[in-house]
Protein backbone atom coordinates (compact mmCIF):
# COMPACT_ATOMS: atom_id res chain seq x y z
CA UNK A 1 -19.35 -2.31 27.81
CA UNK A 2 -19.44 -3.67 24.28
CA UNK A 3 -15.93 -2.76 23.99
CA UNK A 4 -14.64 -4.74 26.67
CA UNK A 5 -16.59 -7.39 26.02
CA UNK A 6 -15.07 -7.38 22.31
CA UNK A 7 -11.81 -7.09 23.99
CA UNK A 8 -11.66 -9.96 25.95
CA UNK A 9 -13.09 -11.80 22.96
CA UNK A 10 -9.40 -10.61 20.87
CA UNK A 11 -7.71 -11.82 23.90
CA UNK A 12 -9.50 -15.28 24.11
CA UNK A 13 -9.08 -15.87 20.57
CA UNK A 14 -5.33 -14.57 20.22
CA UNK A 15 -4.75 -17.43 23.61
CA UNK A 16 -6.19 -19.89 21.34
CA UNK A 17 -4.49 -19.22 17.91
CA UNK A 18 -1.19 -19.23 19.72
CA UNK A 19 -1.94 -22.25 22.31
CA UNK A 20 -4.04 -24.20 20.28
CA UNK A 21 -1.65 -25.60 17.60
CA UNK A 22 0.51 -26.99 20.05
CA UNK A 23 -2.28 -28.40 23.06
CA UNK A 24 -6.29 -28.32 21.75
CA UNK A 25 -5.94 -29.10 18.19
CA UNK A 26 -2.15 -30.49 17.57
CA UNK A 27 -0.18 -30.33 14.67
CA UNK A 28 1.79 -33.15 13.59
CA UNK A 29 4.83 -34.23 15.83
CA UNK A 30 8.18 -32.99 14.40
CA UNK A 31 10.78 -35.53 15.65
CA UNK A 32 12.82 -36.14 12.77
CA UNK A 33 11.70 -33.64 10.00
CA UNK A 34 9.80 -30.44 10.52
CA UNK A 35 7.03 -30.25 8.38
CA UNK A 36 5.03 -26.99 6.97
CA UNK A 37 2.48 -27.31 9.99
CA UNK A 38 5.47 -27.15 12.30
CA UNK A 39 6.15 -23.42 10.94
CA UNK A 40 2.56 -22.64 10.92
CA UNK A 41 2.47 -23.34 15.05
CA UNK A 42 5.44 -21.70 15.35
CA UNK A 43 3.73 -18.13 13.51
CA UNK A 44 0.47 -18.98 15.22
CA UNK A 45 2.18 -18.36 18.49
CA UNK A 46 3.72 -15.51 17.46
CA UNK A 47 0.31 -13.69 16.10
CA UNK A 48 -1.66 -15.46 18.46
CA UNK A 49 0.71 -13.97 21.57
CA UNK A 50 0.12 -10.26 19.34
CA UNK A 51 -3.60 -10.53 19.26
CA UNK A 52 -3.73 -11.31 23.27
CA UNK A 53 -1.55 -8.29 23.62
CA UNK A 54 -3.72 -5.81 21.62
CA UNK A 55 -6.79 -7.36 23.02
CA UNK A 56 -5.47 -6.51 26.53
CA UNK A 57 -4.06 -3.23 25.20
CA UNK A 58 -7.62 -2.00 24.26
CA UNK A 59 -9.23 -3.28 27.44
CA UNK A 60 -6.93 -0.26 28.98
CA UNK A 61 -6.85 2.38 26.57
CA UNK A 62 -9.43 5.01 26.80
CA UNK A 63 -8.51 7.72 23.39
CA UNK A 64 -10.53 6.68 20.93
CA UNK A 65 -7.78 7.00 18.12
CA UNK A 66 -5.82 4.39 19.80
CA UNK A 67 -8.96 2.29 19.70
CA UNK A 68 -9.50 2.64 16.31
CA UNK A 69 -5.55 2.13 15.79
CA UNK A 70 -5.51 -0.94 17.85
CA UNK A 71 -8.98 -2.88 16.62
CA UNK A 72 -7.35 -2.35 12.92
CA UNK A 73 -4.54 -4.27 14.25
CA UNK A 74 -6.37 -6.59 15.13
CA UNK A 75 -8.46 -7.60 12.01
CA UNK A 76 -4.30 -7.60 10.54
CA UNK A 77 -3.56 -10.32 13.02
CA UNK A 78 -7.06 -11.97 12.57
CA UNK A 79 -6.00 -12.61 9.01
CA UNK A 80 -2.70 -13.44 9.35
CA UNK A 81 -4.25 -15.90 11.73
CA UNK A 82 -6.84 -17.01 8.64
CA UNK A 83 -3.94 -16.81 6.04
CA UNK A 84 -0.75 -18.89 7.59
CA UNK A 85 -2.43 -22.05 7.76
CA UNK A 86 -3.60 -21.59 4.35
CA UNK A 87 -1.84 -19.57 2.35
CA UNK A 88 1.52 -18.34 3.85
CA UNK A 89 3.37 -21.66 4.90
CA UNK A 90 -0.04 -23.69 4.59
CA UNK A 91 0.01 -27.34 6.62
CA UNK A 92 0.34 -31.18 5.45
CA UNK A 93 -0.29 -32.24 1.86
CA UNK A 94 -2.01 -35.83 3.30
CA UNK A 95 -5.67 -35.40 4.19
CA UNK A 96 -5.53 -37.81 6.79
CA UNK A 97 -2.94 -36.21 8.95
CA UNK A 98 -4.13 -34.17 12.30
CA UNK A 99 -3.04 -30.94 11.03
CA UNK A 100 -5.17 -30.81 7.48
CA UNK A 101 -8.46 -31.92 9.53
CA UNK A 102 -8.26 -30.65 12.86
CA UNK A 103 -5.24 -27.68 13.05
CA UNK A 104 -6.72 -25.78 9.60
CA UNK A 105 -10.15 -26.17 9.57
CA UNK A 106 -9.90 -24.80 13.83
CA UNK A 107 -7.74 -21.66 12.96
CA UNK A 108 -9.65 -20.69 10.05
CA UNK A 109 -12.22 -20.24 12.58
CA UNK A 110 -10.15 -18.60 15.15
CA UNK A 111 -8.80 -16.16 11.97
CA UNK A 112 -12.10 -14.98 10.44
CA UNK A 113 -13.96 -14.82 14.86
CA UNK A 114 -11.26 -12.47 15.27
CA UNK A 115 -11.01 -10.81 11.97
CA UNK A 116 -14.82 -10.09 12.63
CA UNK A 117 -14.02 -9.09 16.14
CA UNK A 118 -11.56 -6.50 15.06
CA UNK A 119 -13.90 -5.20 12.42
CA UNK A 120 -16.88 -4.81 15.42
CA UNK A 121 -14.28 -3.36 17.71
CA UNK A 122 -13.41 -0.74 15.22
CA UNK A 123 -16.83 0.58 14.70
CA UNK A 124 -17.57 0.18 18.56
CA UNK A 125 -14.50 2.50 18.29
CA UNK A 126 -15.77 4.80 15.94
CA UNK A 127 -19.56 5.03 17.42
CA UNK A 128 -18.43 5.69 21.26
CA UNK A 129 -17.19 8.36 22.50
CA UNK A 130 -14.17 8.30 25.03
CA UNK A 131 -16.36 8.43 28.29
CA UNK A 132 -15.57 4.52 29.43
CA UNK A 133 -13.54 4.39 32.38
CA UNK A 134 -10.02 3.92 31.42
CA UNK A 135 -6.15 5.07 31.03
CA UNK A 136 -6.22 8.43 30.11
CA UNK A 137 -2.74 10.56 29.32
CA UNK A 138 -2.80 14.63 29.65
CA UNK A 139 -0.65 16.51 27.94
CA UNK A 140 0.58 19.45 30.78
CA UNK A 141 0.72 22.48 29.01
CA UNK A 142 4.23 24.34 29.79
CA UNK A 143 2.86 27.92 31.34
């Protein structure tokens, strides 16, 4: 149960690091030049899209080694999440525009709730054993 719950927490988050920059906390409008926080949405939506995927990916997967595989993804994408409006391609030098005080300070959230979420999925991962209900692939032996 924790796991799923933890799941559909990646997949949340991952929705709103790749919707967000663009509908909930705007960056700033790019009609005539594209600025830094332009490129930021732009990779937001990429990672964000990634972290929904895994996050739906472990709601399904039932080997415990793919867990583990998958949650460590996820604390990747949780920082890349933390790092791109920061560090990577960053956002607006002016304090006063949207994307310095609403776009940064709301995906360094969203980047260190799902780093932390990929970090309690992981030992979720490692504690349980594989008896949730779940995909499960057997190998057929050739007799």
């Amino acid at each position: 149960m924790k796991n799923k719950t933890v799941s559909i927490s990646t997949v949340i988050l991952g929705l709103l690091a790749a919707v967000g920059p663009r509908t909930l906390f705007p960056v700033c409008s790019a009609a005539e030049m594209k600025m830094r926080c332009y490129y930021t949405a732009n990779a937001e939506l990429v990672v964000g899209i990634l972290a929904a995927a895994v996050g739906a990916a472990l709601l399904f997967v039932a080997d415990r080694k793919l867990k583990i595989a998958l949650s460590a993804g996820v604390v990747i994408l949780g920082l890349l999440i933390l790092l791109f409006p920061t560090a990577i391609t960053g956002v607006c030098g002016n304090p006063m525009m949207h994307c310095v005080s609403l776009t940064k300070p709301s995906l360094i959230v969203i980047g260190v709730l799902e780093t932390f979420t990929g970090i309690a999925s992981v030992i979720f991962s490692i504690q349980t054993e594989t008896t949730e209900i779940g995909l499960k692939v057997k190998k057929l032996a050739n007799n």
